[in-house]
PDB file of N, CA and C in Angstrom:
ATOM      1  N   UNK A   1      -0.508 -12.328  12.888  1.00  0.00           N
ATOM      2  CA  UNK A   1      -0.845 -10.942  13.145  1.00  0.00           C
ATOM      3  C   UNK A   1      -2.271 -10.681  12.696  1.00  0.00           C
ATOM      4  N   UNK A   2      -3.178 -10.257  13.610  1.00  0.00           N
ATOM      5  CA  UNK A   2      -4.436  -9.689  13.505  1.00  0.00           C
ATOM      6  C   UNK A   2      -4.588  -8.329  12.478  1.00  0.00           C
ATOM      7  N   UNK A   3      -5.042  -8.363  11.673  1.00  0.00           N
ATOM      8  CA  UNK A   3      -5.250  -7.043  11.075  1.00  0.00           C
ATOM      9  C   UNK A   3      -6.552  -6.359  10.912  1.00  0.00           C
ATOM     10  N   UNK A   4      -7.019  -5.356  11.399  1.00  0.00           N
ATOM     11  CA  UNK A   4      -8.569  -4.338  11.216  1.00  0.00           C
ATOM     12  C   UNK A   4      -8.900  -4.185   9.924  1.00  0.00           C
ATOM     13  N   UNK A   5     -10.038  -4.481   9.702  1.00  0.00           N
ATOM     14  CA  UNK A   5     -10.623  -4.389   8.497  1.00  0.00           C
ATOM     15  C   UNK A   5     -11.725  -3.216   8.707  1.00  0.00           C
ATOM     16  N   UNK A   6     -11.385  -2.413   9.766  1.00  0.00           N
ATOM     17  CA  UNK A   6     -11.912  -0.922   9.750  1.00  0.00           C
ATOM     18  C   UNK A   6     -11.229   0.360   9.109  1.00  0.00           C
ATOM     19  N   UNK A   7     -12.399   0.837   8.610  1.00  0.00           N
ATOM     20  CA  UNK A   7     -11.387   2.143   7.786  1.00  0.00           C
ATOM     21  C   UNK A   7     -10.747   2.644   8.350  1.00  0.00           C
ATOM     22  N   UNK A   8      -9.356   3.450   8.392  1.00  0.00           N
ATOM     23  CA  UNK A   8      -8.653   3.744   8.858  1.00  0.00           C
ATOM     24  C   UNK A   8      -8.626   5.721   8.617  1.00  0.00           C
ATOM     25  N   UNK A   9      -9.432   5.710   7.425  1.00  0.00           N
ATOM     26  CA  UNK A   9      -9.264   7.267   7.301  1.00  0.00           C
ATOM     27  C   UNK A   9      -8.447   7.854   6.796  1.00  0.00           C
ATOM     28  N   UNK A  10      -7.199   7.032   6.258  1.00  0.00           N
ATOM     29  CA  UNK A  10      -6.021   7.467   5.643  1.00  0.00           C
ATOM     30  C   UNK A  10      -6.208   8.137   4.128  1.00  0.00           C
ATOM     31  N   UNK A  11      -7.130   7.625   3.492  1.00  0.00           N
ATOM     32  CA  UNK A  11      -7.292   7.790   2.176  1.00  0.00           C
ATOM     33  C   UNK A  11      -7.461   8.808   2.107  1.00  0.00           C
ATOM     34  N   UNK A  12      -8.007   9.721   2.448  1.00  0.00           N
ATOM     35  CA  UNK A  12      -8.475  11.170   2.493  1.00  0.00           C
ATOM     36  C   UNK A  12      -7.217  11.928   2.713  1.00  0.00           C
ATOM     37  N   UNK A  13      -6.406  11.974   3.105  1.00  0.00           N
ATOM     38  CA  UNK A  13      -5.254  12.080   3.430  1.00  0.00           C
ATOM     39  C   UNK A  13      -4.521  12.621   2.401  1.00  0.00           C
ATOM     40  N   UNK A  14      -4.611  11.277   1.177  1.00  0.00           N
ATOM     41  CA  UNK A  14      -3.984  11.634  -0.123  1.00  0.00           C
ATOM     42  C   UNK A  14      -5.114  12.468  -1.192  1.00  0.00           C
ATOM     43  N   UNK A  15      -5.676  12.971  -0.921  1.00  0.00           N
ATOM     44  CA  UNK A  15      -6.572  13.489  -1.997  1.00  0.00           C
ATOM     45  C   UNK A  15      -5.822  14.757  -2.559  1.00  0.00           C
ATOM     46  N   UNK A  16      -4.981  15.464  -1.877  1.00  0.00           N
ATOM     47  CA  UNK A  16      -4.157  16.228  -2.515  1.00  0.00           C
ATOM     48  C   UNK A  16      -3.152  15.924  -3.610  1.00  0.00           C
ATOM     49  N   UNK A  17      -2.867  14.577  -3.179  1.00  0.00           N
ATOM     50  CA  UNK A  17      -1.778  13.961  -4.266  1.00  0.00           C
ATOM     51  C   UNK A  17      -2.659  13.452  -4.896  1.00  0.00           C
ATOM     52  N   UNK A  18      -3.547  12.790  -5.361  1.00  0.00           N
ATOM     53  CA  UNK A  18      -4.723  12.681  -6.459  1.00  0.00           C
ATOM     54  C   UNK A  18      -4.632  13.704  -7.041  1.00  0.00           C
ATOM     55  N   UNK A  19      -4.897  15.025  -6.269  1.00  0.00           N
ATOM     56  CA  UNK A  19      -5.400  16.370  -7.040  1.00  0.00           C
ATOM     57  C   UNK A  19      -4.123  16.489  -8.359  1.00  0.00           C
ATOM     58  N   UNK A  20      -3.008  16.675  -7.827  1.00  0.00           N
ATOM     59  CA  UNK A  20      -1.695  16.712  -8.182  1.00  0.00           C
ATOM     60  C   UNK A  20      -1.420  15.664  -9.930  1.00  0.00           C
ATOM     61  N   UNK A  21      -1.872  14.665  -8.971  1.00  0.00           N
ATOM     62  CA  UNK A  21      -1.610  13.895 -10.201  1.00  0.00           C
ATOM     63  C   UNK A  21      -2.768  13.933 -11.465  1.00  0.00           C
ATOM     64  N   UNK A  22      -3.861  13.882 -11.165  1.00  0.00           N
ATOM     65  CA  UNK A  22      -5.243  14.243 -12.157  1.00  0.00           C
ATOM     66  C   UNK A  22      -4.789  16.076 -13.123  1.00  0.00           C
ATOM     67  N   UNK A  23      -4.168  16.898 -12.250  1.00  0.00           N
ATOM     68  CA  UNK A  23      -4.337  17.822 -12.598  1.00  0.00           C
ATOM     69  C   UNK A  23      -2.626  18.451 -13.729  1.00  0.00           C
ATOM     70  N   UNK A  24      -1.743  18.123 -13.073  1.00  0.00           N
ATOM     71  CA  UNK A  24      -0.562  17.911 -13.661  1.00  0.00           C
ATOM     72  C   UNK A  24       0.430  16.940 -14.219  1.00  0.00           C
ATOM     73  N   UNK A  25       0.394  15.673 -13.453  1.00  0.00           N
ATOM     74  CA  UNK A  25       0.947  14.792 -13.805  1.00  0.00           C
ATOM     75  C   UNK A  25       0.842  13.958 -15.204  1.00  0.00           C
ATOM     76  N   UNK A  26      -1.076  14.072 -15.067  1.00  0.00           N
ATOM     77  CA  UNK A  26      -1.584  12.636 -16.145  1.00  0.00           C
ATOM     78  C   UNK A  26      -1.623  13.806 -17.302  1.00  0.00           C
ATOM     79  N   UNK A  27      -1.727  14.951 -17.346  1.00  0.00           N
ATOM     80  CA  UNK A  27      -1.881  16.395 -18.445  1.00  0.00           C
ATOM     81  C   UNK A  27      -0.713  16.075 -19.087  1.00  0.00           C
ATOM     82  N   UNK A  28       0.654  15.966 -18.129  1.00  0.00           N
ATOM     83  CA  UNK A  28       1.835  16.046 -18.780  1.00  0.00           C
ATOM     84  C   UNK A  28       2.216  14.721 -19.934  1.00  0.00           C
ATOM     85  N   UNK A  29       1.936  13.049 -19.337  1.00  0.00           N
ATOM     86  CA  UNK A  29       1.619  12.194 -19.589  1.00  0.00           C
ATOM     87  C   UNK A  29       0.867  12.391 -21.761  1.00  0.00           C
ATOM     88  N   UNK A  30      -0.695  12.909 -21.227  1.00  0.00           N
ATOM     89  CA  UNK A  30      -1.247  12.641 -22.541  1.00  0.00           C
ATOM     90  C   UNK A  30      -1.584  13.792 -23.143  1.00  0.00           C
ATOM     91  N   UNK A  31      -0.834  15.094 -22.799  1.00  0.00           N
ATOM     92  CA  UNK A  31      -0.845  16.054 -23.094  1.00  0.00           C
ATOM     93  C   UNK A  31      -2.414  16.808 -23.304  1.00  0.00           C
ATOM     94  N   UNK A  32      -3.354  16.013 -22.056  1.00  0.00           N
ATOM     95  CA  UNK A  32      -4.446  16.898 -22.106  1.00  0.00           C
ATOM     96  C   UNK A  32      -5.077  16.252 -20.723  1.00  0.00           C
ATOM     97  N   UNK A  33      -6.228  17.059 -20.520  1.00  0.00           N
ATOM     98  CA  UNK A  33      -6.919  16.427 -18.750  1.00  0.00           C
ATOM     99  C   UNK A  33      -7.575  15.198 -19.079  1.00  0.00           C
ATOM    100  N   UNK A  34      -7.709  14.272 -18.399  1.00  0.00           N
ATOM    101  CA  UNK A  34      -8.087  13.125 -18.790  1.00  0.00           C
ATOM    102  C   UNK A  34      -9.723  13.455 -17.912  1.00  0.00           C
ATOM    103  N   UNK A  35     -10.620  12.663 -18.049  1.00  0.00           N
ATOM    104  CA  UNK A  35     -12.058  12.404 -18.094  1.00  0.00           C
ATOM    105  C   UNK A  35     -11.702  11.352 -16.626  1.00  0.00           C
ATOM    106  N   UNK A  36     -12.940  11.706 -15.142  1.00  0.00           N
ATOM    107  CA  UNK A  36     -13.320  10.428 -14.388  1.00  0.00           C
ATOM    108  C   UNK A  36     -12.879   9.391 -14.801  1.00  0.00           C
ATOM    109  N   UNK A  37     -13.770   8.675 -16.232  1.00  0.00           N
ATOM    110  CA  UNK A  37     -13.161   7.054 -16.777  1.00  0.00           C
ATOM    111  C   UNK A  37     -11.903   7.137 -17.405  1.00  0.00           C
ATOM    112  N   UNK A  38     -11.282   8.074 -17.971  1.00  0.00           N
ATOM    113  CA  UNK A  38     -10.101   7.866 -18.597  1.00  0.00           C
ATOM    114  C   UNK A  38      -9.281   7.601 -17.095  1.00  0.00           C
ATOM    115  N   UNK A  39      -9.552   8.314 -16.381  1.00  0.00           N
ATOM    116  CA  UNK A  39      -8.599   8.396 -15.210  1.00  0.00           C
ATOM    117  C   UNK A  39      -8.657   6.967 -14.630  1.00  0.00           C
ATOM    118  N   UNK A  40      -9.912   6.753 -14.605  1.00  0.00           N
ATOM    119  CA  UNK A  40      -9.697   4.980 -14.006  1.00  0.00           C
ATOM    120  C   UNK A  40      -9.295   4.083 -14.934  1.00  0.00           C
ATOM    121  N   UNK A  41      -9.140   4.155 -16.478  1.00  0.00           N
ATOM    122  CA  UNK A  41      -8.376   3.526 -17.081  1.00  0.00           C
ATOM    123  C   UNK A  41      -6.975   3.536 -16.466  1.00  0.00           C
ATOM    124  N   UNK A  42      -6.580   4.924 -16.655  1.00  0.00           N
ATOM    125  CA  UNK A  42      -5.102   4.780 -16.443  1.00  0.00           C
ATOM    126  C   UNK A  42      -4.557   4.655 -14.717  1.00  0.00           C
ATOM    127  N   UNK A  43      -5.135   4.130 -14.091  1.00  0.00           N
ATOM    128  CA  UNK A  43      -5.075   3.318 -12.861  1.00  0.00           C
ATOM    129  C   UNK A  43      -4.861   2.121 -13.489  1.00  0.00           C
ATOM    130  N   UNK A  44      -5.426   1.301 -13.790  1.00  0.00           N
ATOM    131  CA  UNK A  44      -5.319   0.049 -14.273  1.00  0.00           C
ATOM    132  C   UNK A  44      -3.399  -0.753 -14.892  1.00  0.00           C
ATOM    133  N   UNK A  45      -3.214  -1.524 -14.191  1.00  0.00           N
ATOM    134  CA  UNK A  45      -2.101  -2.128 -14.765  1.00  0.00           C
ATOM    135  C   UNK A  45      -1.699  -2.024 -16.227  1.00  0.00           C
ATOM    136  N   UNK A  46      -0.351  -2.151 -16.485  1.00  0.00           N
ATOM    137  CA  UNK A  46      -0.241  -1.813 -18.087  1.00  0.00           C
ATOM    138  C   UNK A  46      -0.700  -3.627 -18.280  1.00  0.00           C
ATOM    139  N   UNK A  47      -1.151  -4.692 -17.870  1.00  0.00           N
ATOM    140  CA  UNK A  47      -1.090  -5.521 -18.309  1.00  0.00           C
ATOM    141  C   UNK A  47      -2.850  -5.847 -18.645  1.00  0.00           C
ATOM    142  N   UNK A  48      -3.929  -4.962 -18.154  1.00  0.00           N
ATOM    143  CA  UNK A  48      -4.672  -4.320 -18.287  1.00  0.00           C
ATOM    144  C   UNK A  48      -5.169  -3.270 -19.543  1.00  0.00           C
ATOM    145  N   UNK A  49      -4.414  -2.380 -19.912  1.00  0.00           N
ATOM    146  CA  UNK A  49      -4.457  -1.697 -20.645  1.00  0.00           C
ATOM    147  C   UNK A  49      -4.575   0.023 -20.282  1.00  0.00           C
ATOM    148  N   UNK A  50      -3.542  -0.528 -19.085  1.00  0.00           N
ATOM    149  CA  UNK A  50      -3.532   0.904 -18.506  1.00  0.00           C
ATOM    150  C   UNK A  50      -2.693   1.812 -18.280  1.00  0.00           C
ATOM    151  N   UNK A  51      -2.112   2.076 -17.312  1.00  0.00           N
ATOM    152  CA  UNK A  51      -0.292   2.836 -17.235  1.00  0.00           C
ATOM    153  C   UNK A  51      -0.142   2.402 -15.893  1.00  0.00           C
ATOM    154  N   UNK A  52      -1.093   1.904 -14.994  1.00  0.00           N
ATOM    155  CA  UNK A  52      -0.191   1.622 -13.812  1.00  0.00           C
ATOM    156  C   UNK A  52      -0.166   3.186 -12.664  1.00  0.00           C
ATOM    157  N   UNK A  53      -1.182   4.059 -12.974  1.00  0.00           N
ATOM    158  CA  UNK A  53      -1.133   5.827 -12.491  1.00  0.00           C
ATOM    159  C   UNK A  53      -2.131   5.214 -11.406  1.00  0.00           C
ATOM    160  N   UNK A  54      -1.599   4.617 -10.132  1.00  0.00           N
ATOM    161  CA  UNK A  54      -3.190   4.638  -9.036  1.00  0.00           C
ATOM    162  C   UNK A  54      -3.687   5.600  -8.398  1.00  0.00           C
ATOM    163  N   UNK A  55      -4.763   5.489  -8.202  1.00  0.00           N
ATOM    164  CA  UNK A  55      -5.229   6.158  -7.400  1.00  0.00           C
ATOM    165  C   UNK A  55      -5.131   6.269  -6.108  1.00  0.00           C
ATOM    166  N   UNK A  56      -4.655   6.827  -5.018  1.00  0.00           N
ATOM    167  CA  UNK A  56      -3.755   6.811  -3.847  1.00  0.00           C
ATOM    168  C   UNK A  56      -4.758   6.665  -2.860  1.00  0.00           C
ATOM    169  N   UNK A  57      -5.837   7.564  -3.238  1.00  0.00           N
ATOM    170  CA  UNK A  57      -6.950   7.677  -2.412  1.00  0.00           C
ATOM    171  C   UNK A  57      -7.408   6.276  -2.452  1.00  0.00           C
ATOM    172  N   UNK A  58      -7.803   5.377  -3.427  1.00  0.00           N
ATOM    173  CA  UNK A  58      -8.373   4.046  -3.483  1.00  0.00           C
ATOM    174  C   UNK A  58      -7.392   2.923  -3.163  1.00  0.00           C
ATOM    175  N   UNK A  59      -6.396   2.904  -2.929  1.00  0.00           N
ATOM    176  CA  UNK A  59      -5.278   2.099  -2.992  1.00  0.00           C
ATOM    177  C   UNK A  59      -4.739   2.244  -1.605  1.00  0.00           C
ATOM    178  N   UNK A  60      -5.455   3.415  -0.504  1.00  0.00           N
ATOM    179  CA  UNK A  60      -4.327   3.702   0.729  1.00  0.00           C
ATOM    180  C   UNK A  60      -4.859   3.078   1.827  1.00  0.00           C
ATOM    181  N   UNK A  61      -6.025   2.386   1.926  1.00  0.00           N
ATOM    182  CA  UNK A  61      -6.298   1.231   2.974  1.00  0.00           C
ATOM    183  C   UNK A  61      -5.701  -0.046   2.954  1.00  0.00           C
ATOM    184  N   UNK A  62      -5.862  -0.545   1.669  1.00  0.00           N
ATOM    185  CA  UNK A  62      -5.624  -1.732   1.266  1.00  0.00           C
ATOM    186  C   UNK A  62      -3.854  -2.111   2.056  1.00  0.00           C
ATOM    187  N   UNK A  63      -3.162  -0.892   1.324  1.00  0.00           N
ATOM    188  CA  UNK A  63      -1.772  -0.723   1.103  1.00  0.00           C
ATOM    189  C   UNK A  63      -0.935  -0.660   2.402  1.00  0.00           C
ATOM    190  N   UNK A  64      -2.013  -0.065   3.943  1.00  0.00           N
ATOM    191  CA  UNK A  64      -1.897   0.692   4.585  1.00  0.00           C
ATOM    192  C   UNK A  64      -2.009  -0.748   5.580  1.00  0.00           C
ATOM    193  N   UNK A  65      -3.227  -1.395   5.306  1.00  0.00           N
ATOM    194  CA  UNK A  65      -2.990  -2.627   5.914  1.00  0.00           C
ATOM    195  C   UNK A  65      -1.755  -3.713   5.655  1.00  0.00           C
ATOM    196  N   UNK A  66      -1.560  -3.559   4.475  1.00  0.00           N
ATOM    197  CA  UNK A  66      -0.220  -4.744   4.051  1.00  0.00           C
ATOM    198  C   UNK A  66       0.682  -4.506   4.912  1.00  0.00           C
ATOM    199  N   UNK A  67       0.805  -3.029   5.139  1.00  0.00           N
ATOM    200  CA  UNK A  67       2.191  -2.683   5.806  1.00  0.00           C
ATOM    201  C   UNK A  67       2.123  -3.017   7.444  1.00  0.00           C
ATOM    202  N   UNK A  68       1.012  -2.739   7.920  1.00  0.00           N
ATOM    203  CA  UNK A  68       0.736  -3.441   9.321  1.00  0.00           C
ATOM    204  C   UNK A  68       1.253  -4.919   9.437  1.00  0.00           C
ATOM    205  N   UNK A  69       0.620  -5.543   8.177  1.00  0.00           N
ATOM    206  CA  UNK A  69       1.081  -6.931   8.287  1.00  0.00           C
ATOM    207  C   UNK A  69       2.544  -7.399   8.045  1.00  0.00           C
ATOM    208  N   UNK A  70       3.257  -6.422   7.341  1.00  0.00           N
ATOM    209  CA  UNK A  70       4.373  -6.706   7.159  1.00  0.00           C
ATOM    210  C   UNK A  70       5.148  -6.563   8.164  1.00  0.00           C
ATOM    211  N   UNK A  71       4.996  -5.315   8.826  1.00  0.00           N
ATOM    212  CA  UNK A  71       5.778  -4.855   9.620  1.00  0.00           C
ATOM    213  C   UNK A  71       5.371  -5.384  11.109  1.00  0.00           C
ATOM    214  N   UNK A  72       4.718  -6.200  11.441  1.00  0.00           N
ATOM    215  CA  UNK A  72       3.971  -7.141  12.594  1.00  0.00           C
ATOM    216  C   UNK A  72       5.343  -7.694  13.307  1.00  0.00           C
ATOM    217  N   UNK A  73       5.563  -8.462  12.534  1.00  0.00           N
ATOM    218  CA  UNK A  73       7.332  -9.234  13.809  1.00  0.00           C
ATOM    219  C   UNK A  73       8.258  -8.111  13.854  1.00  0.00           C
ATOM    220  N   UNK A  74       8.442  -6.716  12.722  1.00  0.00           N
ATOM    221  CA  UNK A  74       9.527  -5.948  13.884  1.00  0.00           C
ATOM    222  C   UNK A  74       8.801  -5.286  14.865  1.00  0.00           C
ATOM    223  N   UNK A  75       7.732  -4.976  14.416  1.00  0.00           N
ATOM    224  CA  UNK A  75       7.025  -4.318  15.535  1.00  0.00           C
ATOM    225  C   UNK A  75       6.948  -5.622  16.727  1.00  0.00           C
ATOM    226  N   UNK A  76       6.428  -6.333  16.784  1.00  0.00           N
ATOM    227  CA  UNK A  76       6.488  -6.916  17.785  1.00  0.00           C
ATOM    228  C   UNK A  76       8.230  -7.240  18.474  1.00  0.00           C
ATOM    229  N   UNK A  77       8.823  -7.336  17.728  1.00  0.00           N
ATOM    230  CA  UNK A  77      10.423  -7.406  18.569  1.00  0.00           C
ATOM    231  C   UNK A  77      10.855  -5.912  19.160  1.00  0.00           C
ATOM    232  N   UNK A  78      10.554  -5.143  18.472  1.00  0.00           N
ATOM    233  CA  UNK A  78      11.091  -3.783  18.659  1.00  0.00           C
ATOM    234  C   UNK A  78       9.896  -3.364  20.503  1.00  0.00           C
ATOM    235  N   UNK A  79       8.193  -3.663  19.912  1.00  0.00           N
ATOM    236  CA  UNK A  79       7.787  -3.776  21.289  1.00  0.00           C
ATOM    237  C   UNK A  79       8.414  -4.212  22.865  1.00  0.00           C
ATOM    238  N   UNK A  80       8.813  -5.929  22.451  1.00  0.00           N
ATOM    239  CA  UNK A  80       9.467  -6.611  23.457  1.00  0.00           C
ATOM    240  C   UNK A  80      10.659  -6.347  23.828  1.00  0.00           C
ATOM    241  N   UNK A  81      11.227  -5.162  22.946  1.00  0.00           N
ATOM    242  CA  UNK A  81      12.663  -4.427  23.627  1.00  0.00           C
ATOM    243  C   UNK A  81      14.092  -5.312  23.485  1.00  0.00           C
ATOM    244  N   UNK A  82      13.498  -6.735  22.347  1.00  0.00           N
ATOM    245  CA  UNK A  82      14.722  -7.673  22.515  1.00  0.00           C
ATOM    246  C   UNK A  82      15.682  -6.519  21.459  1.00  0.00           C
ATOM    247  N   UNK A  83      16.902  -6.998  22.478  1.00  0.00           N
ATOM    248  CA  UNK A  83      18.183  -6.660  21.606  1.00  0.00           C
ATOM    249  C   UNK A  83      19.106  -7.793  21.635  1.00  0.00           C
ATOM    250  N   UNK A  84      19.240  -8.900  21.747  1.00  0.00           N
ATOM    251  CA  UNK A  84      20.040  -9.578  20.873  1.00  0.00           C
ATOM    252  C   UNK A  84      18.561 -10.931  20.261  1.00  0.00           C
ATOM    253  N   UNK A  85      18.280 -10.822  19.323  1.00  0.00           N
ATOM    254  CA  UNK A  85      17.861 -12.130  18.538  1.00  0.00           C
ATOM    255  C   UNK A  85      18.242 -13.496  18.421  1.00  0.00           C
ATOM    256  N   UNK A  86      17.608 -14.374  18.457  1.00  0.00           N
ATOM    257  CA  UNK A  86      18.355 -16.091  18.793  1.00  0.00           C
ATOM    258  C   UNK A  86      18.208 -16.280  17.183  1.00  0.00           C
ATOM    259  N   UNK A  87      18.881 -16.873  16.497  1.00  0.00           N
ATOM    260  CA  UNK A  87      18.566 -17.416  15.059  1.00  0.00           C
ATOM    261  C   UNK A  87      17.338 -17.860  15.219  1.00  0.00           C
ATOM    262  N   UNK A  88      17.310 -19.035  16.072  1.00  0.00           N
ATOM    263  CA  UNK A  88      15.795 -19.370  15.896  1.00  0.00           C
ATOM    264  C   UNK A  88      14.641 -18.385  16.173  1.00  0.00           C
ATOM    265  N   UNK A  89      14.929 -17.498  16.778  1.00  0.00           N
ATOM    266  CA  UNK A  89      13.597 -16.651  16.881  1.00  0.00           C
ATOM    267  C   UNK A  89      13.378 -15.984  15.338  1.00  0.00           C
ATOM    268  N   UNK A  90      15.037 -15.325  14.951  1.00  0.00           N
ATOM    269  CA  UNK A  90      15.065 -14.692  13.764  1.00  0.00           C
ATOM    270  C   UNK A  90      13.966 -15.810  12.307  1.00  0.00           C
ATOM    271  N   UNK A  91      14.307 -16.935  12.818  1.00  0.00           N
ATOM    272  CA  UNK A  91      13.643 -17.619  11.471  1.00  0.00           C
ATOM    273  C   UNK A  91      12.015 -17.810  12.120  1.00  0.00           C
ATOM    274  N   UNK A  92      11.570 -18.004  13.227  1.00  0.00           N
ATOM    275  CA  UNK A  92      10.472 -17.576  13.475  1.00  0.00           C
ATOM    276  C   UNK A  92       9.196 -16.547  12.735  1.00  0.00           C
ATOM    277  N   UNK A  93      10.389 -15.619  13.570  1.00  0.00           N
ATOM    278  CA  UNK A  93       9.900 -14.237  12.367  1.00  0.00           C
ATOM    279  C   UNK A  93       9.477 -14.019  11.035  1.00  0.00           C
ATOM    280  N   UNK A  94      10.785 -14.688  10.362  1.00  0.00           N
ATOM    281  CA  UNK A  94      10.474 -14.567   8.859  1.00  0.00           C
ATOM    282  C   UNK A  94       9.535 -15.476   8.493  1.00  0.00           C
ATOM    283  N   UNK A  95       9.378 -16.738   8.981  1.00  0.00           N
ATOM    284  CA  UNK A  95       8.015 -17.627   8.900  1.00  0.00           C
ATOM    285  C   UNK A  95       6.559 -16.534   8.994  1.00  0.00           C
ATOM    286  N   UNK A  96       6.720 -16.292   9.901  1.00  0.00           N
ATOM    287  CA  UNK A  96       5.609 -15.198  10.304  1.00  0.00           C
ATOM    288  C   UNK A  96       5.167 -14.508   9.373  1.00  0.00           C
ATOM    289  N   UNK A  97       6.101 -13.688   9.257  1.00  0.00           N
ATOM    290  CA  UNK A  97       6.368 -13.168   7.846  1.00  0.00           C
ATOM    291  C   UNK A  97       5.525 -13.309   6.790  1.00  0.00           C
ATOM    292  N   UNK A  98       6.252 -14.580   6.101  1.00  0.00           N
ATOM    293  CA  UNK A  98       5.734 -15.119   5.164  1.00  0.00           C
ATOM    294  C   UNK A  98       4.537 -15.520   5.562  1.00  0.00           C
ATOM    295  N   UNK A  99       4.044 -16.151   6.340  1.00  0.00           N
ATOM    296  CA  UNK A  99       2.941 -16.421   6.117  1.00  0.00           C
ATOM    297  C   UNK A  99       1.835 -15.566   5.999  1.00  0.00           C
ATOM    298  N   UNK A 100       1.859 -14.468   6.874  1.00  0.00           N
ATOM    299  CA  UNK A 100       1.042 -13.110   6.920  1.00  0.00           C
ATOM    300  C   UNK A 100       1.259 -12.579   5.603  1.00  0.00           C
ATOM    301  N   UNK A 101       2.092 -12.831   4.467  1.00  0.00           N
ATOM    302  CA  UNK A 101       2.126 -12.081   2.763  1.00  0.00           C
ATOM    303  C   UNK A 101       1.053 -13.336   2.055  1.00  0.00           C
ATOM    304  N   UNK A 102       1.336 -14.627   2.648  1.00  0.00           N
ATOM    305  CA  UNK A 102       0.525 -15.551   2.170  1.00  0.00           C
ATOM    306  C   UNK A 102      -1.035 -15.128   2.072  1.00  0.00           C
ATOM    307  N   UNK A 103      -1.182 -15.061   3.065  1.00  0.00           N
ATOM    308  CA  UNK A 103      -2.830 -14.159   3.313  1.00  0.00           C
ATOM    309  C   UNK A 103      -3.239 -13.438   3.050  1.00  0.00           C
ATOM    310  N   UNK A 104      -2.521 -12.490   2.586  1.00  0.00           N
ATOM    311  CA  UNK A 104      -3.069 -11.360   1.788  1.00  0.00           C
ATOM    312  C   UNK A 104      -3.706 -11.407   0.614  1.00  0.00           C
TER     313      UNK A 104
END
């Protein structure tokens, strides 16, 4: 599966749920507004030293493509209108699959 490495525009999208979370969520969290850099701390993995809080806006291309790639063989079966599946096509697929998570 081919995937675009053109922006897609989605990110903007979530800037309300950013707002949401910067403004109520992470307040509730450390019981005060966190700072630009605090905020990109707490994006950061807890294995990092962070909480794992992403940023939706920075995270919704990336994320937005995985799912293209994931979803590539049903979309393509669901395209081709098959309704009954051969095993072998079915393991096809999941090859596919996998290999398109490989690449990422």
């Amino acid at each position: 599966a081919v995937v675009s490495t053109q922006s897609t525009g989605i990110s903007e999208l979530f800037a309300p749920l950013e707002e949401v979370i910067n403004s109520s969520f992470i307040p509730t969290i450390v019981s005060r507004h966190a700072t630009p850099s605090q905020r990109d701390v707490f994006a950061l993995p807890a294995r990092d030293g962070g909480v794992g809080v992403f940023n939706p806006m920075l995270t919704s291309e990336l994320e937005y493509e995985r799912s293209l790639v994931a979803t590539a063989p049903l979309s393509k079966v669901i395209h081709e209108q098959v309704t009954n599946i051969e095993p072998a096509r079915a393991l096809a697929l999941v090859k596919e699959l996998a290999s398109a998570k490989q690449s990422m």
